[in-house]
C-alpha atoms as a PDB file:
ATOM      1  CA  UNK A   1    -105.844  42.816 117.179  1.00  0.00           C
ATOM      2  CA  UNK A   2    -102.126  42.594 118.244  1.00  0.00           C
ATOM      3  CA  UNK A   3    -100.132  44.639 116.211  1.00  0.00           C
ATOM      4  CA  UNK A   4     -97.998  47.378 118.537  1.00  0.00           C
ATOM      5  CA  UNK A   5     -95.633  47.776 115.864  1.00  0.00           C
ATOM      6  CA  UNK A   6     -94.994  47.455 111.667  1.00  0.00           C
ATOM      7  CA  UNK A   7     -94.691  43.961 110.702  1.00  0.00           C
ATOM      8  CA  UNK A   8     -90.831  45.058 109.334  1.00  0.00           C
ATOM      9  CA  UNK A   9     -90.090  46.436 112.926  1.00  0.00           C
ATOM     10  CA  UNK A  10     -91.716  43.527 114.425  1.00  0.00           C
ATOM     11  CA  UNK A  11     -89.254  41.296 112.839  1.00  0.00           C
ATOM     12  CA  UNK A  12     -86.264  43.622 113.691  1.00  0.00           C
ATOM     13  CA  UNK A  13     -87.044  43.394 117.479  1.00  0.00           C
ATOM     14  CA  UNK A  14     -87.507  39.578 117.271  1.00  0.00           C
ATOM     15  CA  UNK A  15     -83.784  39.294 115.286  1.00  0.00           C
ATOM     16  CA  UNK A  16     -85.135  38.433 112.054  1.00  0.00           C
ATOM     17  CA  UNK A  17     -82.483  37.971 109.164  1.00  0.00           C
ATOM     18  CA  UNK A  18     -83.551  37.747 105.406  1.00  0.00           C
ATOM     19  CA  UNK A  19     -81.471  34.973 103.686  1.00  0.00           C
ATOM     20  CA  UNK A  20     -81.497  35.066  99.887  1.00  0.00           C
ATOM     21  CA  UNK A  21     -82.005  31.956  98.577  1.00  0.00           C
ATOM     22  CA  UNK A  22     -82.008  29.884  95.010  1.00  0.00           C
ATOM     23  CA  UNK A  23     -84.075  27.368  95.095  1.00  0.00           C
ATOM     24  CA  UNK A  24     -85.328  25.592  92.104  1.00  0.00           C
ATOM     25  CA  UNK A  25     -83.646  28.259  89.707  1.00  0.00           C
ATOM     26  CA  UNK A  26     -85.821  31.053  91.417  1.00  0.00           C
ATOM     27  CA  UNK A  27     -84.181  33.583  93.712  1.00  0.00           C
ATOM     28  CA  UNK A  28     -86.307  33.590  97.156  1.00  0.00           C
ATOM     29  CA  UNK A  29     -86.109  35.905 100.469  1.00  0.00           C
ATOM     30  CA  UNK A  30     -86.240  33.812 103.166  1.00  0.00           C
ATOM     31  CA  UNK A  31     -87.574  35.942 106.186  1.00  0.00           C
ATOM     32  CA  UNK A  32     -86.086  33.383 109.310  1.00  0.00           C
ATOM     33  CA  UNK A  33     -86.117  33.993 113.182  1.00  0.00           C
ATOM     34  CA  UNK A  34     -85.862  31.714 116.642  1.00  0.00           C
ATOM     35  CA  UNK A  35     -84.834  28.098 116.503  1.00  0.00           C
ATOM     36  CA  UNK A  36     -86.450  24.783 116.819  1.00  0.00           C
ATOM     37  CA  UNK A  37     -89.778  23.474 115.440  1.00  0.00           C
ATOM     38  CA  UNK A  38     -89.550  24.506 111.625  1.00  0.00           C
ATOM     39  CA  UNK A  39     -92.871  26.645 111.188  1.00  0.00           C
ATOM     40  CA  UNK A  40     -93.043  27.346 107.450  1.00  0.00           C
ATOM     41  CA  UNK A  41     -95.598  29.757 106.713  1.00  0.00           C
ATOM     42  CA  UNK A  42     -97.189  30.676 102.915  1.00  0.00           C
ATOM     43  CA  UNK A  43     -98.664  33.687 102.384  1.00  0.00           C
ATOM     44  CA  UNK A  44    -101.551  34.587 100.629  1.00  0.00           C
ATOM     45  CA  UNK A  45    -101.928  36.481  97.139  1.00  0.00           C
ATOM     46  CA  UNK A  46     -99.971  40.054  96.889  1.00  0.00           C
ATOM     47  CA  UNK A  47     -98.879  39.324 100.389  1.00  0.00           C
ATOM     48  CA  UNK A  48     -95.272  38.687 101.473  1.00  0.00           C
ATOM     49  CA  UNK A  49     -93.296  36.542 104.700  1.00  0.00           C
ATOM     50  CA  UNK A  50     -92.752  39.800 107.093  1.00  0.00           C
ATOM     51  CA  UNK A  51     -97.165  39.166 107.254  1.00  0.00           C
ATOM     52  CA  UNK A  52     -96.657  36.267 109.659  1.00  0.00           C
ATOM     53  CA  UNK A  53     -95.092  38.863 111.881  1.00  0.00           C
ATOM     54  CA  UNK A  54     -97.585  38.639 114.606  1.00  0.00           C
ATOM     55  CA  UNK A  55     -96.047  34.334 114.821  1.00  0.00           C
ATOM     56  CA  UNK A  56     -92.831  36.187 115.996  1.00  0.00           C
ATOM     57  CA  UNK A  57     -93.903  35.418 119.306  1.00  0.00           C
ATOM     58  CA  UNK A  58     -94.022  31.503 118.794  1.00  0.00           C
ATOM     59  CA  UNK A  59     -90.153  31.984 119.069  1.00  0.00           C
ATOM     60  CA  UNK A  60     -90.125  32.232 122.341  1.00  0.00           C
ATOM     61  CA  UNK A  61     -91.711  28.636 122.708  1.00  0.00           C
ATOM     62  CA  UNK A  62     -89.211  26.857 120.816  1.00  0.00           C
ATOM     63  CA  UNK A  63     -89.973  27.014 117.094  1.00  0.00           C
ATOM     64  CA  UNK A  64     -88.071  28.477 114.392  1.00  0.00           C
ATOM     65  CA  UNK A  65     -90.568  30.877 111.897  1.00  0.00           C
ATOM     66  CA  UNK A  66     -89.557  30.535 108.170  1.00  0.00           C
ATOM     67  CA  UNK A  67     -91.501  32.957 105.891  1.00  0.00           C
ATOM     68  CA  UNK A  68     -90.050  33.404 102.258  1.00  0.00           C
ATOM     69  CA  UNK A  69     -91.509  35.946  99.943  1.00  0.00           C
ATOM     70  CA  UNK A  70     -92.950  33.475  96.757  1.00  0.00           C
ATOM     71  CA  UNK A  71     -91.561  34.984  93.085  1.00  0.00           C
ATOM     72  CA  UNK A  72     -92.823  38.419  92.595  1.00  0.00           C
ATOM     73  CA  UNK A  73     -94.197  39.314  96.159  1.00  0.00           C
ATOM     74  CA  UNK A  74     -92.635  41.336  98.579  1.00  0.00           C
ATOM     75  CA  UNK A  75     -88.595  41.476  98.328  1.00  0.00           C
ATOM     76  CA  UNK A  76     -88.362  38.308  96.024  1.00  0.00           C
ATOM     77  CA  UNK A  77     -88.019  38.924  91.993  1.00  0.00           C
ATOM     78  CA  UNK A  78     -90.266  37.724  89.480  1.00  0.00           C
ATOM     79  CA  UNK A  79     -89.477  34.312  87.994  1.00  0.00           C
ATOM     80  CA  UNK A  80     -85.751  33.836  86.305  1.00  0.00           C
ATOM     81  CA  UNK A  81     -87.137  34.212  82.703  1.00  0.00           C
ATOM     82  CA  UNK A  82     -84.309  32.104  80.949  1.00  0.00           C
ATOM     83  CA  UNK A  83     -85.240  29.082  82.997  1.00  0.00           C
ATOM     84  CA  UNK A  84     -89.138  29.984  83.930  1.00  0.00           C
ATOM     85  CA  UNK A  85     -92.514  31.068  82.079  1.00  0.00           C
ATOM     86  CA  UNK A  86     -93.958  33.350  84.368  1.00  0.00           C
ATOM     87  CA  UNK A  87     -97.177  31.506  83.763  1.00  0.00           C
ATOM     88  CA  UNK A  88     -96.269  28.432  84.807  1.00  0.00           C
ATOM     89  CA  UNK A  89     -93.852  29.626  87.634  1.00  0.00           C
ATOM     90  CA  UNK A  90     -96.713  31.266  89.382  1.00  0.00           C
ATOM     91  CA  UNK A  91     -99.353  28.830  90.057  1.00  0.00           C
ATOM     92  CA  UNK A  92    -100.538  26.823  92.817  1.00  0.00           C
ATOM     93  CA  UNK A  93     -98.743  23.775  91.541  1.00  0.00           C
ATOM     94  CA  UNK A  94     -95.478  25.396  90.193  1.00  0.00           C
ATOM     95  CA  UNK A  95     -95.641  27.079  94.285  1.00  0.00           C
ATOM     96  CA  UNK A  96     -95.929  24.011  95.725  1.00  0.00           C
ATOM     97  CA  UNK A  97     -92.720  22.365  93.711  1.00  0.00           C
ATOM     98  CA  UNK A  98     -91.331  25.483  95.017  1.00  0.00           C
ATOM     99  CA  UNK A  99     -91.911  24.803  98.575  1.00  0.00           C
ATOM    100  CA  UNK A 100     -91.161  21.176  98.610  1.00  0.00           C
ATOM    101  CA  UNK A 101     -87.831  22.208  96.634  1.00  0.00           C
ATOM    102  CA  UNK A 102     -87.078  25.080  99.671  1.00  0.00           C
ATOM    103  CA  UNK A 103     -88.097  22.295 102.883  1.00  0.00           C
ATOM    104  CA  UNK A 104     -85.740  19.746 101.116  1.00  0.00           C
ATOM    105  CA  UNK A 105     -82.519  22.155 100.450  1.00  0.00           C
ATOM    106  CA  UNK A 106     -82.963  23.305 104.085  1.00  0.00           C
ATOM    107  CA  UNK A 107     -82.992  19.959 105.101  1.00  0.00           C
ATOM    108  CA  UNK A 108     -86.407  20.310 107.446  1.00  0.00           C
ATOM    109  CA  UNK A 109     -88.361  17.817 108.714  1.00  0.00           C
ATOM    110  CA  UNK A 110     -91.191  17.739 111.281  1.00  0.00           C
ATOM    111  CA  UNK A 111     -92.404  20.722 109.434  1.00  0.00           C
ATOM    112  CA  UNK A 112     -95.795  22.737 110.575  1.00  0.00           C
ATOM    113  CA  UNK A 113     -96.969  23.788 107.517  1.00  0.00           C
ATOM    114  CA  UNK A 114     -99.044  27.192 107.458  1.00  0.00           C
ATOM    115  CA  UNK A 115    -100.812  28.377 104.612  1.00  0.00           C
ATOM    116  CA  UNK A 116    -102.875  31.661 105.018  1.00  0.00           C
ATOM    117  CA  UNK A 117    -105.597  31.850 101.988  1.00  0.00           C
ATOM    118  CA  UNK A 118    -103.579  31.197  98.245  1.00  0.00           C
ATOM    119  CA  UNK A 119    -100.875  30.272 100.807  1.00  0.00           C
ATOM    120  CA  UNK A 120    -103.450  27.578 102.267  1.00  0.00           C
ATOM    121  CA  UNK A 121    -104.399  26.063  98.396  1.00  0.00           C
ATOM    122  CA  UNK A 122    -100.442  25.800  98.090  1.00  0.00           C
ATOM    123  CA  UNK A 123    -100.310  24.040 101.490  1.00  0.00           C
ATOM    124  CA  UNK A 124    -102.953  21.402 100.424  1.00  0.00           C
ATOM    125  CA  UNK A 125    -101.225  20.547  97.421  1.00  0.00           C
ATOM    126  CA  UNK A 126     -98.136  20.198  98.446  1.00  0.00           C
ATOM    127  CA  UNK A 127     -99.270  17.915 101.820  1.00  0.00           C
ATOM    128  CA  UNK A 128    -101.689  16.094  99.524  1.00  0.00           C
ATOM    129  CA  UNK A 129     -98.848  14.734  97.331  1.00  0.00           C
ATOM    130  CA  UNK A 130     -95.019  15.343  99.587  1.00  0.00           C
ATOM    131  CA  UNK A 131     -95.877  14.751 103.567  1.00  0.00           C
ATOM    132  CA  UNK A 132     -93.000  13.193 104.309  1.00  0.00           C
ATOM    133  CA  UNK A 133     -91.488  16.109 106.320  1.00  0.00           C
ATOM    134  CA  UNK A 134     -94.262  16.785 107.720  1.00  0.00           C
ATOM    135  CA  UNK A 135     -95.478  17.025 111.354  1.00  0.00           C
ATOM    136  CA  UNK A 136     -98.992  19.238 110.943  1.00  0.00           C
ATOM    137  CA  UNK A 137    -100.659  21.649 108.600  1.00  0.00           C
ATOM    138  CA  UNK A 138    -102.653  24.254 109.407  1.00  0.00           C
ATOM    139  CA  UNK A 139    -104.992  26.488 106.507  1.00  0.00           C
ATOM    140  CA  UNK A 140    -106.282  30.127 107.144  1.00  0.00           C
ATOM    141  CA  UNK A 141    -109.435  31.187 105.444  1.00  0.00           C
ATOM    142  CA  UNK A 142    -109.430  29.502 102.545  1.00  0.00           C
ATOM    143  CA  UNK A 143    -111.716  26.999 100.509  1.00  0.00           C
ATOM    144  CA  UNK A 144    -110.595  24.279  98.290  1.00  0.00           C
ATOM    145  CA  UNK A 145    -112.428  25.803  95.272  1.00  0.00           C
ATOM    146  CA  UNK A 146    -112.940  29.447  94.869  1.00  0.00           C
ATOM    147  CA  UNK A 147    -114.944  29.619  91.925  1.00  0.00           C
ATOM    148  CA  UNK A 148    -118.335  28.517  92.202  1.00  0.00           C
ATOM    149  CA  UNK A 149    -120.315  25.289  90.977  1.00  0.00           C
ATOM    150  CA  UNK A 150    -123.699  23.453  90.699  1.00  0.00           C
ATOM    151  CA  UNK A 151    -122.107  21.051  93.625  1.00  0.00           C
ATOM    152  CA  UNK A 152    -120.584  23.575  95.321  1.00  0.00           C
ATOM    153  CA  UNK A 153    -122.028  26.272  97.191  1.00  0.00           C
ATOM    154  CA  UNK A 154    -118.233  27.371  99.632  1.00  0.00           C
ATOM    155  CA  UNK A 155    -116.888  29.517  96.824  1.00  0.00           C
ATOM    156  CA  UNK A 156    -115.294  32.835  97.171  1.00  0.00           C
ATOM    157  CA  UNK A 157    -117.979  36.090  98.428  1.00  0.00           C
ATOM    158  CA  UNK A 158    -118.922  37.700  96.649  1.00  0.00           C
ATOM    159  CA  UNK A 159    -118.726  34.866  93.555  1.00  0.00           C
ATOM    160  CA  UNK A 160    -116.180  35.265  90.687  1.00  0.00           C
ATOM    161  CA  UNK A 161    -117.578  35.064  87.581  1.00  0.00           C
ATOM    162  CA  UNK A 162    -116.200  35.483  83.572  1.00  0.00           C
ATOM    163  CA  UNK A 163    -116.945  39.430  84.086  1.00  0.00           C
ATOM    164  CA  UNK A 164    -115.426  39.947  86.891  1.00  0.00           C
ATOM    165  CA  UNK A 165    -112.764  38.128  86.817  1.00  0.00           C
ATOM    166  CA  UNK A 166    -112.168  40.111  83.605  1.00  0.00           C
ATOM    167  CA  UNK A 167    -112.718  42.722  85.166  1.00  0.00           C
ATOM    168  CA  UNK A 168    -110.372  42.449  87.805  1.00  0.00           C
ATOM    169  CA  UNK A 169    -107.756  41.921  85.848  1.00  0.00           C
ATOM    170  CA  UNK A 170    -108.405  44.952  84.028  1.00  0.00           C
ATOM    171  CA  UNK A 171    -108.242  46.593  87.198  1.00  0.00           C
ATOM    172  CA  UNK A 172    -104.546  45.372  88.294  1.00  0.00           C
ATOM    173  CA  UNK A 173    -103.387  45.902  84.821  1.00  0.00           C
ATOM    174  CA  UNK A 174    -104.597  49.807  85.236  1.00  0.00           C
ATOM    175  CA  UNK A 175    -103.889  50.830  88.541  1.00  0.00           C
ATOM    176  CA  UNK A 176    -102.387  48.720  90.773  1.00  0.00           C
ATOM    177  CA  UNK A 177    -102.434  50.638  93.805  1.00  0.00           C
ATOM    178  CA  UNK A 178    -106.420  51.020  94.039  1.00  0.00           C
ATOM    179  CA  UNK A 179    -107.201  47.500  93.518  1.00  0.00           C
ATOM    180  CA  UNK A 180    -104.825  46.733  96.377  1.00  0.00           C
ATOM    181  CA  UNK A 181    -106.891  49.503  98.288  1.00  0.00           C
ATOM    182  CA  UNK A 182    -110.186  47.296  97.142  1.00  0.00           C
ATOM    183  CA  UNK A 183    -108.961  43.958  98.702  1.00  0.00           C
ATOM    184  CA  UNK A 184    -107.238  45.519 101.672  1.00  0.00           C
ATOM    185  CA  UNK A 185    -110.345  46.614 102.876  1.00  0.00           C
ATOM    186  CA  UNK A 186    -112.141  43.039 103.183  1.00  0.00           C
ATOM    187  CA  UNK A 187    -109.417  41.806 104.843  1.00  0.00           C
ATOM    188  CA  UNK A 188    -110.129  42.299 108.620  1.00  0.00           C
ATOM    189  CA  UNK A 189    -113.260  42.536 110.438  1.00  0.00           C
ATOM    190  CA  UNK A 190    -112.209  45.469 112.492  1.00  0.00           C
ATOM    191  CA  UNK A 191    -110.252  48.548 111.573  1.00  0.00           C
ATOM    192  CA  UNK A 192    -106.339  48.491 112.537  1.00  0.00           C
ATOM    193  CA  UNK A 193    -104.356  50.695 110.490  1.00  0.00           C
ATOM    194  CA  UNK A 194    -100.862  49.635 111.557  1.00  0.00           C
ATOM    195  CA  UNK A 195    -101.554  45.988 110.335  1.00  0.00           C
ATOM    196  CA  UNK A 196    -103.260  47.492 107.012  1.00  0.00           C
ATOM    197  CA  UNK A 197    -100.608  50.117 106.332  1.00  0.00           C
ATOM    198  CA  UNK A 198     -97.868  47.234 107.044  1.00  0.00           C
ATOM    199  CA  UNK A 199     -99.770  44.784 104.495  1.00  0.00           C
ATOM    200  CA  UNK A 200    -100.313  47.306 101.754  1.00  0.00           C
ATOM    201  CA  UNK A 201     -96.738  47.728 101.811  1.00  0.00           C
ATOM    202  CA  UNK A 202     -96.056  44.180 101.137  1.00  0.00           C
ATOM    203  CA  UNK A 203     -98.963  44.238  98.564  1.00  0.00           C
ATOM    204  CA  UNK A 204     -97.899  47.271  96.217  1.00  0.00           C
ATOM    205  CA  UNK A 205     -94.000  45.652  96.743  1.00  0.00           C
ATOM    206  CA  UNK A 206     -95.802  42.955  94.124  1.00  0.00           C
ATOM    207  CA  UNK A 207     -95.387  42.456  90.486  1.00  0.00           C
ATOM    208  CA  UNK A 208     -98.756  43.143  89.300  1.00  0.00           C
ATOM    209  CA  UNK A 209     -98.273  41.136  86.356  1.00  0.00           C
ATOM    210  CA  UNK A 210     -97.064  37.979  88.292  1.00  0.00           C
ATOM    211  CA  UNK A 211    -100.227  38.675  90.930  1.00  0.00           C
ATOM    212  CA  UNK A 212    -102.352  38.643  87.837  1.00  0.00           C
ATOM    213  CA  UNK A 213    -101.327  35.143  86.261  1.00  0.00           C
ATOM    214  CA  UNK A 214    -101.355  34.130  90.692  1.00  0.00           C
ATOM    215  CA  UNK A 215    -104.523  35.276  91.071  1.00  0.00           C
ATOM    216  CA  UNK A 216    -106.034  33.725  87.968  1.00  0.00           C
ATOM    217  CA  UNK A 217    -104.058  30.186  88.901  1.00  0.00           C
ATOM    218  CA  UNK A 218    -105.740  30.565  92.538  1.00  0.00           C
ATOM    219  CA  UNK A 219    -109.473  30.907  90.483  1.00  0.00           C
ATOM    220  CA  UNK A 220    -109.076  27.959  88.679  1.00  0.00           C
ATOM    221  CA  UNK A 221    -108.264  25.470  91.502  1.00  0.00           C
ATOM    222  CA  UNK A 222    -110.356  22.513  92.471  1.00  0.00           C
ATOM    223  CA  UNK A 223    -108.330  21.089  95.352  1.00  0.00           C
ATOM    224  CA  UNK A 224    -111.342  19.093  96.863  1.00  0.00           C
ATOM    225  CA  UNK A 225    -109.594  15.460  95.918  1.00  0.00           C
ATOM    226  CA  UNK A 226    -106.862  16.337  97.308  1.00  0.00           C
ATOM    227  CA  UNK A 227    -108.030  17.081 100.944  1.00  0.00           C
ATOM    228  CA  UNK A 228    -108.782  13.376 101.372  1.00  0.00           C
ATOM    229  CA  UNK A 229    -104.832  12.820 100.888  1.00  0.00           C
ATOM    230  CA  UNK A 230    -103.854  14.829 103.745  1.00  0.00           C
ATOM    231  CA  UNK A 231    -102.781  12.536 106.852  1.00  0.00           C
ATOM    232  CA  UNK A 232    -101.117  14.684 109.086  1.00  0.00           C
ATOM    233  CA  UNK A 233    -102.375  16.792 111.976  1.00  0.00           C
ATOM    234  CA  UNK A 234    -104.399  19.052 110.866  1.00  0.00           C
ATOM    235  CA  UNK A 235    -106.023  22.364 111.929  1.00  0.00           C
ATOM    236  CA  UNK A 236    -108.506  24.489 109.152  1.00  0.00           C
ATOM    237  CA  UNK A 237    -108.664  28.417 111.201  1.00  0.00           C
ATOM    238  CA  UNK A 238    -111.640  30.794 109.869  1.00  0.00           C
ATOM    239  CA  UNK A 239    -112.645  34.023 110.766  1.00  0.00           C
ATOM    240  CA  UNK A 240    -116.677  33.899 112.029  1.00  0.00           C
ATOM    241  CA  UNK A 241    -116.572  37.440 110.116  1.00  0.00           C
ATOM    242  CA  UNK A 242    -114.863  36.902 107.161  1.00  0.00           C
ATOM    243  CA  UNK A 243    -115.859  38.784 103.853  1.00  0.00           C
ATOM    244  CA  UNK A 244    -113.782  35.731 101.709  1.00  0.00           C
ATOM    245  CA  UNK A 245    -115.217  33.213 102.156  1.00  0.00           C
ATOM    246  CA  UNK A 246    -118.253  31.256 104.169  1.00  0.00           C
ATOM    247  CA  UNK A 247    -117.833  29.818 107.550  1.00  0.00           C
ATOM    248  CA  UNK A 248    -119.157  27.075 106.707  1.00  0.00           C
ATOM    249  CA  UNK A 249    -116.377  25.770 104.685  1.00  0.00           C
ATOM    250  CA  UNK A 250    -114.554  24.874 107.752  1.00  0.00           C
ATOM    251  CA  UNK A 251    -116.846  21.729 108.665  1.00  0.00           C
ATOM    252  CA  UNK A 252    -116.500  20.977 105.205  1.00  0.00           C
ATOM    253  CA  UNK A 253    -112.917  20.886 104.642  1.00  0.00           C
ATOM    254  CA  UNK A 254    -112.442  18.994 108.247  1.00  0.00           C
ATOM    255  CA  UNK A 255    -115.082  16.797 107.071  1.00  0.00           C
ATOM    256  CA  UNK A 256    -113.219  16.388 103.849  1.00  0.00           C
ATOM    257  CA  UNK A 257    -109.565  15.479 105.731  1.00  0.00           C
ATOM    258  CA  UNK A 258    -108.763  12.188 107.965  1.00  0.00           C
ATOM    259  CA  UNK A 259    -106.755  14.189 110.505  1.00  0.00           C
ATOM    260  CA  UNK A 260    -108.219  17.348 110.659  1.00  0.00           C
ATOM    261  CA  UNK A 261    -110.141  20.223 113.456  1.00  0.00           C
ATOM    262  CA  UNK A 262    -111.843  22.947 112.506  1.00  0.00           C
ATOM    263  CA  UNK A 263    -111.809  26.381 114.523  1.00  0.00           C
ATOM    264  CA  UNK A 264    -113.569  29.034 114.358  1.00  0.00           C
ATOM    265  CA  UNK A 265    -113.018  33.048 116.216  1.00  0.00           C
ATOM    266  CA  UNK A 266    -116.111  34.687 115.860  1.00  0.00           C
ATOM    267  CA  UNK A 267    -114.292  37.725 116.126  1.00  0.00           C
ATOM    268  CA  UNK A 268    -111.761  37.635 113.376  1.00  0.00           C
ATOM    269  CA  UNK A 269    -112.139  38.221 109.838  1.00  0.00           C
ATOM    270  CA  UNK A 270    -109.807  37.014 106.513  1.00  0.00           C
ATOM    271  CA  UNK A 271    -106.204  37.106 108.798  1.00  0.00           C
ATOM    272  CA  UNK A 272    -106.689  35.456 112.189  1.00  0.00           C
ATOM    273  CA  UNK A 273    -103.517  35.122 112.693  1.00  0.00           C
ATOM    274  CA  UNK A 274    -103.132  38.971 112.727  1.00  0.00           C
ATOM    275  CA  UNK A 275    -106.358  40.141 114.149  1.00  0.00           C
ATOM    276  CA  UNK A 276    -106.557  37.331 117.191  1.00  0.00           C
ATOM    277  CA  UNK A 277    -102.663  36.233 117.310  1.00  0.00           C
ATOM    278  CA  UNK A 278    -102.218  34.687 120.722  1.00  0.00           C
ATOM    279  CA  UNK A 279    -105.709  32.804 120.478  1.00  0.00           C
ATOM    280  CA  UNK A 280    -103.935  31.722 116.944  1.00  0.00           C
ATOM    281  CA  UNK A 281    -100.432  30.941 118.443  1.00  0.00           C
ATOM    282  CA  UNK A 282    -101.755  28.687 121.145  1.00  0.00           C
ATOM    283  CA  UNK A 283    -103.439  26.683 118.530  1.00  0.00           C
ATOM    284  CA  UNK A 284    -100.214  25.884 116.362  1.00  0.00           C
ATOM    285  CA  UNK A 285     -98.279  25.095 119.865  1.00  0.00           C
ATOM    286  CA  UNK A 286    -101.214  22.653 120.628  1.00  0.00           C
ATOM    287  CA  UNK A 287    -100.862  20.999 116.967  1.00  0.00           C
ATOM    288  CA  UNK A 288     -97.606  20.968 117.176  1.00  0.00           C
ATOM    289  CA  UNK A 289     -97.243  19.051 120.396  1.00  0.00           C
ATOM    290  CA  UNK A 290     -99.740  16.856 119.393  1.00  0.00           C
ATOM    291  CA  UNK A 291     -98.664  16.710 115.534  1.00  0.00           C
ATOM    292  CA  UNK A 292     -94.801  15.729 116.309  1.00  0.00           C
ATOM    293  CA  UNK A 293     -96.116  13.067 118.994  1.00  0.00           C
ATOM    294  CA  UNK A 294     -98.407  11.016 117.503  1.00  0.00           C
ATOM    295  CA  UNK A 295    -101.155  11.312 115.367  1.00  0.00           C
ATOM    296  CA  UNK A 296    -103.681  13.343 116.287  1.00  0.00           C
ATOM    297  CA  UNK A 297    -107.892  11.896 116.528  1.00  0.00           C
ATOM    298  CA  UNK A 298    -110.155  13.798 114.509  1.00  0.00           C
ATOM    299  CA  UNK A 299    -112.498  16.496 115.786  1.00  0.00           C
ATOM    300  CA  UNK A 300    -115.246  17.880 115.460  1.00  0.00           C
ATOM    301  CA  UNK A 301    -115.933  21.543 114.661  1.00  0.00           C
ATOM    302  CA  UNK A 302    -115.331  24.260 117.217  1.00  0.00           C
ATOM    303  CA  UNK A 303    -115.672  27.230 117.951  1.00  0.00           C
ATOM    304  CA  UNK A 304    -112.637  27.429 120.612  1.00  0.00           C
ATOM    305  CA  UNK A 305    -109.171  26.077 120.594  1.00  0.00           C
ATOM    306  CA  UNK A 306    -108.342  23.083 122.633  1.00  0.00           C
END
């Protein structure tokens, strides 16, 4: 797992700058470094931008990393009250506007859009229905529908149910701190305590009452029409040792997409892009290349990158 430094120093040494941005009404920090290829990464649930650190090093090969903090995570505020319900600000859909409303007012195009888990649901709605500035998409350890079904057996591990889902929200509504102890500790496959210490400070930096209505958005989804309206480039990443969600998933959303690869590393758990960064990198230069080109044929699953 690369991670030498704190995500926040990581960005330092790489020249990061926070803008502050409105967008849509809603006050966002924008976490920005390098130029070129607009990379515009999502992160996932009680997360924040800086946790895309470890793409810092993309950079140096000619893109431009843009990593905002969504309402209520990390250094942004909670939804603008007067203009916003909470509720509806902070769901998938209401995220996605968000992001379509952010790409437009900085004027991107050729976007590669990267979505790491809720970040990944708010990638696939957004490409499903706006693709217009986009050049690729890539998902990290996520599935379409967390909550499980008769017809569906890739839900989240262990699987949500009324209890305890009520039960977790009991638990962020009481004390904060030691559910984000709970779900930092599924997160990676191997021990690192810089990258864990870096994301639980981006995780208790949240609004536990805006992760709440998030996280109860993110187990309502069904996003499995919406996969077959993805055209672009694609790439689904999963960790072979995730504790999220099954590996199997991955044929099935790439089976589920025109344009899309699967890849899984065996060795990585819920953050690939953390625990096994360069293998990572090299597989959004490679879609990239191949996204802003042409069209990329579909593939099947793998276990490697190209």
């Amino acid at each position: 797992m690369a991670t030498a430094a704190s995500f926040s120093r990581t960005w330092q040494a790489f020249g990061g700058r926070k803008d502050v941005l409105r967008v849509d009404g809603q006050q966002l920090v924008v976490h920005r470094a390098g130029a070129g290829i607009p990379l515009v990464a999502i992160h996932g649930w009680a997360m924040g931008g800086q946790s895309f650190a470890p793409q810092l090093e993309l950079t140096r090969q000619g893109f431009e990393l843009i990593a905002p903090d969504l309402p209520g995570f990390a250094g942004s505020p909670g939804p603008d009250v007067t203009t916003h319900s909470p509720r509806d600000a902070s769901s998938i859909s209401a995220y996605s506007e968000l992001f379509r409303a952010l790409i437009e007012a900085m004027d991107l195009d050729q976007v590669i859009l990267v979505g790491w888990s809720m970040g990944a649901a708010i990638a696939w709605h957004l490409a499903s229905r706006n693709d217009q500035f986009l050049a690729g998409l890539i998902s990290i350890d996520m599935s379409p529908k967390v909550a499980p079904a008769e017809d569906w057996q890739f839900a989240m591990s262990p699987a949500p149910t009324p209890a305890t889902m009520k039960a977790s929200l009991e638990s962020m509504a009481g004390d904060w701190p030691a559910y984000c102890d709970l779900f930092l500790d599924r997160i990676f496959a191997h021990p690192d305590d810089i990258a864990r210490t870096s994301l639980a400070r981006l995780a208790l930096a949240a609004d536990s009452q805006i992760a709440a209505l998030a996280w109860q958005s993110l187990m309502a989804i069904d996003l499995r029409r919406d996969l077959p309206q993805i055209a672009v480039p694609s790439l689904t990443i999963h960790g072979g040792q995730s504790r999220l969600y099954p590996v199997t998933v991955a044929a099935e959303i790439a089976r589920s997409m025109p344009n899309c690869r699967a890849l899984v590393f065996e060795e990585a758990g819920h953050a690939p892009h953390i625990e096994i960064a360069p293998a990572f990198n090299a597989a959004v230069s490679d879609l990239a290349a191949r996204g802003i080109r042409t069209k990329a044929p579909r593939h099947p699953l793998s276990s490697h990158p190209w």
